[in-house]
Protein backbone atom coordinates (compact mmCIF):
# COMPACT_ATOMS: atom_id res chain seq x y z
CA UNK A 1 39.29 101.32 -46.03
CA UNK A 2 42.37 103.28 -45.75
CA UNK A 3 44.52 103.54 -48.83
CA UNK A 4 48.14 102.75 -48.04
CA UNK A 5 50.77 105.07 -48.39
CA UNK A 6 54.93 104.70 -49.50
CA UNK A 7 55.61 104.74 -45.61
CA UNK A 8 53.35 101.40 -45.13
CA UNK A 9 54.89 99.64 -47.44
CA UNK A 10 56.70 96.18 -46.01
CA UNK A 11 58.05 93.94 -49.34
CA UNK A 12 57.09 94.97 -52.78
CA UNK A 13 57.33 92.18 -55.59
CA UNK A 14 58.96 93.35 -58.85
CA UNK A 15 58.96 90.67 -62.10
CA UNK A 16 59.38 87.62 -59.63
CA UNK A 17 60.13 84.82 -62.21
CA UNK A 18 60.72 81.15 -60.33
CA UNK A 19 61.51 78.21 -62.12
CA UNK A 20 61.94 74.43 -62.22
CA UNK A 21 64.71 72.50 -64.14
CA UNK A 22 63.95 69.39 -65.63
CA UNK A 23 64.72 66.69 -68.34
CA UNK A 24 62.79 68.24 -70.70
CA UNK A 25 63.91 71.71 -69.95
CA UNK A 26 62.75 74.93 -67.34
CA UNK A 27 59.37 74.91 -66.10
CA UNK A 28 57.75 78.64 -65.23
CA UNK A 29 56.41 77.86 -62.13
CA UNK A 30 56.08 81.97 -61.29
CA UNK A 31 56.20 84.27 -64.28
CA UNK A 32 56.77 87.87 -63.78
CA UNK A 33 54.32 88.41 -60.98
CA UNK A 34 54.32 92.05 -58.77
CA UNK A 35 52.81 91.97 -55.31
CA UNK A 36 52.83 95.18 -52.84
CA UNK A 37 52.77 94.02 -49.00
CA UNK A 38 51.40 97.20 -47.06
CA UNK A 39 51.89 97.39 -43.02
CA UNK A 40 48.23 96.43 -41.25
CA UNK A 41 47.05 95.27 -44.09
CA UNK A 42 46.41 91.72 -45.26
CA UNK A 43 46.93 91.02 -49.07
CA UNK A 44 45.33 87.45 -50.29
CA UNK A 45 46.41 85.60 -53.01
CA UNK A 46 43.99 83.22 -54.33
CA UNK A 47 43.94 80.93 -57.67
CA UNK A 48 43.44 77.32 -58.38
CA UNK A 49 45.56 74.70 -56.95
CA UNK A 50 49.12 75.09 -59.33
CA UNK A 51 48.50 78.41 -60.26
CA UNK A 52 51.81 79.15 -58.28
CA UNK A 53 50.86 80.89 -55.29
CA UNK A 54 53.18 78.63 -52.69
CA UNK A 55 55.80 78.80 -55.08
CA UNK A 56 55.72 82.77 -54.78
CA UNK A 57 55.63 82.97 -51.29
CA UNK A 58 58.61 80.84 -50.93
CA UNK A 59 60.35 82.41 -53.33
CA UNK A 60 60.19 85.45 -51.40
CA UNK A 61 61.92 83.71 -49.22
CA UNK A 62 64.45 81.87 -50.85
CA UNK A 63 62.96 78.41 -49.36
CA UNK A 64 62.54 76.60 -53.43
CA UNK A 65 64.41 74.09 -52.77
CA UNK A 66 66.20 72.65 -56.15
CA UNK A 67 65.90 72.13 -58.79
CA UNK A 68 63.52 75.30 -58.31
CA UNK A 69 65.59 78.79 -58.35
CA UNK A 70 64.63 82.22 -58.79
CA UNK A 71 65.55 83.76 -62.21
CA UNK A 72 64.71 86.87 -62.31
CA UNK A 73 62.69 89.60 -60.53
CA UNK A 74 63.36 91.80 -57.28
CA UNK A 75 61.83 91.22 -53.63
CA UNK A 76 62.75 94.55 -52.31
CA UNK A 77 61.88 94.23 -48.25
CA UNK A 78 61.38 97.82 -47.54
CA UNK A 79 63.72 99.30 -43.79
CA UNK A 80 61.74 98.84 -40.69
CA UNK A 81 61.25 102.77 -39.08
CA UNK A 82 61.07 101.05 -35.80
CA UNK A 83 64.34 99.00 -35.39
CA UNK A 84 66.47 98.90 -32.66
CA UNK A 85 63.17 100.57 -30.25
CA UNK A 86 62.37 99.87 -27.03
CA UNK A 87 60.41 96.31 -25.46
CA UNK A 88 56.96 96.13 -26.84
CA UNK A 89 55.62 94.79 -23.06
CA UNK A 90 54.31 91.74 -25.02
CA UNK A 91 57.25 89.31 -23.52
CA UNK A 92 59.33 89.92 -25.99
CA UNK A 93 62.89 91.55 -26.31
CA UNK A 94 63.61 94.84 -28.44
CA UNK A 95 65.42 93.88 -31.78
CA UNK A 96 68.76 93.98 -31.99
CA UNK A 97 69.17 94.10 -35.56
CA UNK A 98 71.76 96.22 -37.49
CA UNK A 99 71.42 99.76 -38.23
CA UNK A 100 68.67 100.25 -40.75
CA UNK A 101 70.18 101.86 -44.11
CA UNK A 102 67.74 104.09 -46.59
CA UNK A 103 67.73 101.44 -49.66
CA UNK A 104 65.12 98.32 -49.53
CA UNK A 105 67.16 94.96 -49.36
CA UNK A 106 66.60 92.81 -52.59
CA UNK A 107 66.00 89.43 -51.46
CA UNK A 108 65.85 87.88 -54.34
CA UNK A 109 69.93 88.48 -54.78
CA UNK A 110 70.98 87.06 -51.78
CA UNK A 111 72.45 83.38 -51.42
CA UNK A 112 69.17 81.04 -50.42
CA UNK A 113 71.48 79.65 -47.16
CA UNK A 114 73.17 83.11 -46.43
CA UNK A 115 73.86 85.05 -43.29
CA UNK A 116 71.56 87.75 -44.28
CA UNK A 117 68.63 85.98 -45.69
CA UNK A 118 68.60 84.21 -42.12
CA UNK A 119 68.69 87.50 -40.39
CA UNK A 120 65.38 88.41 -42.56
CA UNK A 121 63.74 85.12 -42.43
CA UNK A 122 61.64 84.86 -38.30
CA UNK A 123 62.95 88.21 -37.71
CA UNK A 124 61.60 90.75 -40.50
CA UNK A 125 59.80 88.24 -42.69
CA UNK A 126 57.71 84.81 -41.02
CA UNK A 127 56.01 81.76 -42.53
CA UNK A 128 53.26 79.77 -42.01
CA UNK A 129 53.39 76.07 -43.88
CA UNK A 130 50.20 74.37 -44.39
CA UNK A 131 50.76 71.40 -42.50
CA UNK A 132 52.30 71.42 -38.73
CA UNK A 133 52.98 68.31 -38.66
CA UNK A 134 55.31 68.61 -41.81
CA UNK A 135 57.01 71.66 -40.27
CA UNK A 136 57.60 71.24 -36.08
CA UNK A 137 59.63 68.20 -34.91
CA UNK A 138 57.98 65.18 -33.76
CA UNK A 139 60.70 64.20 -31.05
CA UNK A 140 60.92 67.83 -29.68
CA UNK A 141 59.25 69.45 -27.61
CA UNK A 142 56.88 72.63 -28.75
CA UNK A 143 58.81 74.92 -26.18
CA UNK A 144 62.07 74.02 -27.05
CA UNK A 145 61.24 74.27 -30.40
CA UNK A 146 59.71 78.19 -29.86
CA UNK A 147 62.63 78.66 -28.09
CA UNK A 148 65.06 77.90 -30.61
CA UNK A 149 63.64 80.27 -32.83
CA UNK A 150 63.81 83.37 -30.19
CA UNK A 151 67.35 82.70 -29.53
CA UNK A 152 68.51 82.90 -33.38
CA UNK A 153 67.28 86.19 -33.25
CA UNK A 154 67.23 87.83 -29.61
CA UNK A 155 70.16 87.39 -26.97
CA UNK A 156 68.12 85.51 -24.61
CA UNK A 157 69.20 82.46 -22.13
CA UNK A 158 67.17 79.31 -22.14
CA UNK A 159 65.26 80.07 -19.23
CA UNK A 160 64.08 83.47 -21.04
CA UNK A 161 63.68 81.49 -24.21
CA UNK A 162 61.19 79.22 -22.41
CA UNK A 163 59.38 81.99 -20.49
CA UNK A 164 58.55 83.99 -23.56
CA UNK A 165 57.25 80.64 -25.46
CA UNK A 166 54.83 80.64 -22.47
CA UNK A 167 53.46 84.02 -22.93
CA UNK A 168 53.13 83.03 -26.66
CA UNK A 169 51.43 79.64 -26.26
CA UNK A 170 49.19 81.50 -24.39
CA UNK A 171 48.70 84.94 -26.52
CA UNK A 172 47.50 82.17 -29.42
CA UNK A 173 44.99 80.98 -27.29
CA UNK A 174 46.45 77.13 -25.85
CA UNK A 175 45.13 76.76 -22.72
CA UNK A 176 47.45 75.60 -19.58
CA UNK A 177 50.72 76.77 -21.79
CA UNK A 178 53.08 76.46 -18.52
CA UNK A 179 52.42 72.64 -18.68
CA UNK A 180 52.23 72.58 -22.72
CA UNK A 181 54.39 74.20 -23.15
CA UNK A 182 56.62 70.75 -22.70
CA UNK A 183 54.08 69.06 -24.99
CA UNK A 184 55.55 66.89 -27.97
CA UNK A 185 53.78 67.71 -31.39
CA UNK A 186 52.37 64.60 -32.04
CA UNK A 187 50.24 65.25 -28.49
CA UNK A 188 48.66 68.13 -29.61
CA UNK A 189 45.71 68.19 -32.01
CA UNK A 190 45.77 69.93 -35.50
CA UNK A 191 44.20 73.42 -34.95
CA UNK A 192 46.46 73.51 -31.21
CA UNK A 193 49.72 72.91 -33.91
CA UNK A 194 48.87 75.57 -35.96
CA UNK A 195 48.43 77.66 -32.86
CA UNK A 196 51.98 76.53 -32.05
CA UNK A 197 52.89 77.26 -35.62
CA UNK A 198 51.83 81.07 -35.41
CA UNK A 199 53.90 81.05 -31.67
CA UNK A 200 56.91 80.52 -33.29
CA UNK A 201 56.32 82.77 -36.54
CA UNK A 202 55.77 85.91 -34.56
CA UNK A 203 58.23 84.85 -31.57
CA UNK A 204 60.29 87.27 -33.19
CA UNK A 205 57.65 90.41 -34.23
CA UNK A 206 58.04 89.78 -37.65
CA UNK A 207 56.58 93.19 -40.01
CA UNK A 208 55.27 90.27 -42.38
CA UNK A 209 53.36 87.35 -42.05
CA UNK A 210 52.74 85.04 -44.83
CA UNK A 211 50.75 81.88 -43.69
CA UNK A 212 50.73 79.53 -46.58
CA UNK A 213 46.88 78.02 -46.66
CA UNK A 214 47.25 77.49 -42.86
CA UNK A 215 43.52 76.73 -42.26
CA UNK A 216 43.09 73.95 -45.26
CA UNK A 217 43.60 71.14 -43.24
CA UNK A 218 41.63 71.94 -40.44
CA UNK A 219 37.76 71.72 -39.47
CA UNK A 220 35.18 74.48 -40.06
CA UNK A 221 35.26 75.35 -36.35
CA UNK A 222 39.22 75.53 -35.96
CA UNK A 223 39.56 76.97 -38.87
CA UNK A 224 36.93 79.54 -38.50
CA UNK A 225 39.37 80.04 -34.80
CA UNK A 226 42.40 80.35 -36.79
CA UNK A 227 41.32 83.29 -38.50
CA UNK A 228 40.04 84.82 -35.78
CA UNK A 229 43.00 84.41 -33.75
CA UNK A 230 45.57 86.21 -37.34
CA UNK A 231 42.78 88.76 -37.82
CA UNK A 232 43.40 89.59 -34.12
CA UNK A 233 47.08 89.05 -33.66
CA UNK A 234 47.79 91.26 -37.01
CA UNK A 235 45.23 94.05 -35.36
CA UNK A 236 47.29 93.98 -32.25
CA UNK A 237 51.03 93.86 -33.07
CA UNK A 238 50.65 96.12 -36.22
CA UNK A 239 52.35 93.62 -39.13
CA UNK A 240 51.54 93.25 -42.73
CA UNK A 241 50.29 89.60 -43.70
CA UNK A 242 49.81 87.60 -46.66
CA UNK A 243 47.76 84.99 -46.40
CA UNK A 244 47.31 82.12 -49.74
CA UNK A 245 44.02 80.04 -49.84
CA UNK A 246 41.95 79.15 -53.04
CA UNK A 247 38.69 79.47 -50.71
CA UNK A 248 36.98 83.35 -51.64
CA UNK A 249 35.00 82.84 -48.59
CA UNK A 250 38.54 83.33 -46.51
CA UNK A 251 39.23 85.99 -48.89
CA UNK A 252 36.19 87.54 -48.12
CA UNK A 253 36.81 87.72 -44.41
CA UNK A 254 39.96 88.58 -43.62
CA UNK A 255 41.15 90.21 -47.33
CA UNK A 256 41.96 94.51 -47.45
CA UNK A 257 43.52 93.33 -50.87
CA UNK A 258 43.48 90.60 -53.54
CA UNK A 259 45.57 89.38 -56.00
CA UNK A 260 44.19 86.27 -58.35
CA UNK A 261 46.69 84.12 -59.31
CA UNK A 262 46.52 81.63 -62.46
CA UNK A 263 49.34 79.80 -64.26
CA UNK A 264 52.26 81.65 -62.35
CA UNK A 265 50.94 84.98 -63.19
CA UNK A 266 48.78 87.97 -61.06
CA UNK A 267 45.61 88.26 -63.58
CA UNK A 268 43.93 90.82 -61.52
CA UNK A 269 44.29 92.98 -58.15
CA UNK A 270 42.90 95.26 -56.45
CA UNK A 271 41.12 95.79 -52.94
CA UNK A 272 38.86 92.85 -51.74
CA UNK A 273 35.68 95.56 -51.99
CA UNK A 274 36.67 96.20 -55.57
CA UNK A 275 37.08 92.43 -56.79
CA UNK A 276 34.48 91.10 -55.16
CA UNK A 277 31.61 93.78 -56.14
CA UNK A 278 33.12 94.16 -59.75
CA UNK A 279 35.32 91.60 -60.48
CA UNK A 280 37.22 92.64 -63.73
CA UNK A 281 39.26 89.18 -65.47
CA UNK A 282 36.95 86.55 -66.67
CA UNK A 283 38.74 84.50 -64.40
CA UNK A 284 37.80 86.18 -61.00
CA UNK A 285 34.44 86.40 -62.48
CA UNK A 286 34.25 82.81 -62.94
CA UNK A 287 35.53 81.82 -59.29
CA UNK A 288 33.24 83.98 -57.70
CA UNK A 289 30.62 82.49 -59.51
CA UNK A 290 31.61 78.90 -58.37
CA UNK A 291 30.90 79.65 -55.24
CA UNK A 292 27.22 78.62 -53.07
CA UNK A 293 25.43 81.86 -52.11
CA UNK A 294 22.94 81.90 -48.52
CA UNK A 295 19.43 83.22 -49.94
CA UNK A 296 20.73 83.41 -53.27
CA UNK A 297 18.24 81.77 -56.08
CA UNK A 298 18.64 78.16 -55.62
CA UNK A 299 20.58 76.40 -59.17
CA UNK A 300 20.93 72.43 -59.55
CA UNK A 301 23.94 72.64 -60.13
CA UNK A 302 26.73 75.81 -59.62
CA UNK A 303 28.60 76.92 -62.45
CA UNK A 304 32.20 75.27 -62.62
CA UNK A 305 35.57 76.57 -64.81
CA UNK A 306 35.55 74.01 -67.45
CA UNK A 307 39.03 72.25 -68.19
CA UNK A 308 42.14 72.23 -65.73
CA UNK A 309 45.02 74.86 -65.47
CA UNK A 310 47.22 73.80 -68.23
CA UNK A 311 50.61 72.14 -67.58
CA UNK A 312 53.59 74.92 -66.82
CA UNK A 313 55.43 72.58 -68.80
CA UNK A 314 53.42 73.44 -71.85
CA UNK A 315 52.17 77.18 -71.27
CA UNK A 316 49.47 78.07 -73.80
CA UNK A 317 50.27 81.20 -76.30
CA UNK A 318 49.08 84.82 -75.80
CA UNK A 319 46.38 84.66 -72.62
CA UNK A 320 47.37 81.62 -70.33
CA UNK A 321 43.43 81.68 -69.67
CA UNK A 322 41.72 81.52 -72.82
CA UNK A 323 41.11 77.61 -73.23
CA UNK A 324 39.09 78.06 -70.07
CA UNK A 325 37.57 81.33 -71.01
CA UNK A 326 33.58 82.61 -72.57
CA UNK A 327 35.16 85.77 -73.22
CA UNK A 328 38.05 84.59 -75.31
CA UNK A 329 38.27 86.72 -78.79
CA UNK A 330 40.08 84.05 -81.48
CA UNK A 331 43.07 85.30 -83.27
CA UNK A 332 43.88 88.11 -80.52
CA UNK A 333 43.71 86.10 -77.39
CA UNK A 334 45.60 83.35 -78.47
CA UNK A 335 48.41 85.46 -80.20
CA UNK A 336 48.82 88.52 -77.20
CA UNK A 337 49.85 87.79 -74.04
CA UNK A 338 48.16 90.38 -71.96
CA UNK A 339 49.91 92.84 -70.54
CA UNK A 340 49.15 94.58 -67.19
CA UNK A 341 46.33 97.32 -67.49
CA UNK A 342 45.63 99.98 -64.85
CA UNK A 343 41.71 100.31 -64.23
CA UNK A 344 41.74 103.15 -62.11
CA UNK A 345 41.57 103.28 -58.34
CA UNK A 346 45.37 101.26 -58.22
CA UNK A 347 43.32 98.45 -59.85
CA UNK A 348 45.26 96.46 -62.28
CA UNK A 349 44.01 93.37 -64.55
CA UNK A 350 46.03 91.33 -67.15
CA UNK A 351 43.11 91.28 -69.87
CA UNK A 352 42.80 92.01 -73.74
CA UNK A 353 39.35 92.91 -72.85
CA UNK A 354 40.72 96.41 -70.98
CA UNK A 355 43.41 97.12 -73.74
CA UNK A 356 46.95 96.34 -74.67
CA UNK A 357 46.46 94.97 -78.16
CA UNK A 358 47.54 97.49 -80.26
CA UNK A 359 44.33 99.48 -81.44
CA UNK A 360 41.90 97.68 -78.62
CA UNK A 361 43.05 100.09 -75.58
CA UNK A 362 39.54 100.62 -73.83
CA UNK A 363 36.99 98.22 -72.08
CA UNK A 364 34.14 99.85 -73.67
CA UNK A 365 34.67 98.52 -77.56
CA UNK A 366 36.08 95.04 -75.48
CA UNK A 367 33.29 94.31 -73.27
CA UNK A 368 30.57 94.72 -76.42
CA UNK A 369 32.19 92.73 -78.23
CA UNK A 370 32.14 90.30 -75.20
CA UNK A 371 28.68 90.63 -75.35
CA UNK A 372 28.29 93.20 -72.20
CA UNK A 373 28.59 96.37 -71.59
CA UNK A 374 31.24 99.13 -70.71
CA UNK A 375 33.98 97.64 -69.37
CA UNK A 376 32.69 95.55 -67.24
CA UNK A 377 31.70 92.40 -69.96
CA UNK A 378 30.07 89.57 -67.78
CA UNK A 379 30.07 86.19 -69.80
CA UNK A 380 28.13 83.15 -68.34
CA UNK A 381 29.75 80.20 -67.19
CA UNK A 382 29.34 76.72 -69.12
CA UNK A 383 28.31 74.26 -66.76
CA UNK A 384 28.28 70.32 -68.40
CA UNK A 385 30.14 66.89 -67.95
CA UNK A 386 33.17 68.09 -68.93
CA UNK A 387 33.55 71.41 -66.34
CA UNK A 388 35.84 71.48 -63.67
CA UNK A 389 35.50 72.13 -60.03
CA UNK A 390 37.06 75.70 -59.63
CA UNK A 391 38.48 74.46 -56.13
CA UNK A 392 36.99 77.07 -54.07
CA UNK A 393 34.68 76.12 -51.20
């Protein structure tokens, strides 16, 4: 797998820091998190339901709606090298966005309902929301509604408005799209919405797709389509996607890179080979370990993340993790919060057991005293009445 270079990158995610206002006070909903969005590549964030991974995708955005706001952080969308070129021969019209400048655009300074977060949002940047039905129109039809979002961006009539949504309807795979085309929403089943859903994100050729757990509410089948249908589409047209689920086994088949997510903060990243064949934070460990394996030694019952992920309201001291955690060293783990550490090979994981407690900077002396060895400490999961499902399927 190719390792990106500064040229690939789309969006890099600097100290993001999102959060809620309420009666008793602000509630960290995204705390300091760093993503890197490389071109061709897909980059999955996965956690726990509440761990804050829609609320960092929309922030990215500016789409938290109050009494969410961004307080801090950069979203620096990197210049697109091929602005203002020629047709693609795909159906769709060149760009005709402003000249490019040098400097990445911070989008996380710009006015949520301004001109120029409007330009970036279909047009640079697209989204996909969980639920179609939520998003598209019900008294609308799925044409017009394509439509509407080509002509924001492109100088098209209606008539070329309505001939590209044809070519997409039918690049997504919907079959007869001249007469669906004129199709109301509520007509169409789920997976064909979310094929109408991924029309209108990349009516534009957006550099970035993120698709916000787009295949949770469908069947196996569909969604096993779905995936199919982004994996191709992103192989195709060239863009940079992030994709959100809490199911590894998506991770697993359409991830180049990972970042887990728990309690508004990136605990560990790093290429999808890397996390997956030596998961580093106790908490990756523990996920993967939740989930069924085919020919694996059969167990009554899997191993499960005891507890819940706290309340953001009331964010545990030191290591947001360490309720939850076998590994969890008393009197460090609840006094540190863990800082970033580089594991080598761009690997990063937010874990006293690597360093960044004073004196305890390796993952040899850390992982003994975790009961493994080297840095790679392994604890066993607790199963019993009281464990949780870790949400991963």
């Amino acid at each position: 797998m190719a390792t990106g270079t500064d040229q690939d990158v789309l969006l890099q995610v600097r100290g993001l820091r999102t959060r809620f206002r309420t009666d008793h006070g602000e509630v960290p909903a995204v705390n300091g998190v760093d993503l890197t969005l490389r071109r061709g590549r897909t980059l999955c964030v996965v956690g726990e339901s509440g761990c804050g991974k829609s609320v960092t995708a929309r922030s990215i955005l500016q789409l938290v709606e109050p009494p969410g706001r961004i307080t801090g952080g950069r979203v620096l969308l990197h210049p697109d090298p091929d602005a203002g070129g020629a047709d693609t021969g795909d159906g769709h019209a060149p760009r005709t966005a402003p000249p490019v400048t040098a400097e990445p655009l911070d989008l996380a300074s710009l006015g949520p309902k301004g001109t120029r977060i409007r330009r970036v949002r279909g047009r640079d940047v697209s989204m996909i929301f969980q639920e179609p039905m939520a998003s598209l129109s019900l008294v609308h039809r799925v044409g017009n509604q394509i439509g509407e979002a080509i002509r924001v961006h492109t100088p098209v009539s209606k008539k070329e408005a309505r001939t590209m949504s044809v070519g997409l309807l039918g690049q997504v795979g919907i079959p007869n799209p001249e007469r669906l085309v004129d199709a109301y929403p509520f007509q169409l089943s789920g997976g064909m919405r979310q094929r109408v859903m991924i029309a209108m994100a990349l009516s534009c050729r957006p550099r970035l797709l993120i698709a916000d757990e787009p295949t949770t509410a469908l069947d196996v089948t569909t969604q096993a389509q779905i995936l199919d249908l982004l994996a191709d589409l992103q192989e195709r047209r060239g863009m940079g996607m992030m994709f959100i689920t809490h199911d590894m086994g998506v991770v697993a088949e359409i991830a180049d890179d990972v970042a887990v997510m728990y309690l508004g903060n990136v605990v560990e990243r790093g290429t999808v080979d890397d996390v997956f064949h030596a998961p580093k934070h106790p908490y990756t460990r523990a996920l993967l370990e939740s989930i069924p394996r085919m020919g694996g030694p059969r167990r009554d019952r899997l191993p499960a993340i005891r507890g819940t992920v706290p309340d953001p309201a009331h964010r545990p001291t030191g290591c947001v993790f360490r309720d939850r955690c076998d590994s969890a060293m008393p009197g460090l783990c609840d006094t540190v919060d863990p800082p970033p550490i580089d594991v080598g090979g761009g690997r990063r994981v937010s874990c006293l057991l690597y360093g960044g407690a004073g004196d305890r900077t390796t993952g040899e002396q850390d992982g003994a005293q975790a009961g493994g060895t080297g840095g790679d400490a392994r604890p066993t999961p607790r199963t019993g009445k009281d464990a949780a499902d870790a949400d991963t399927d």
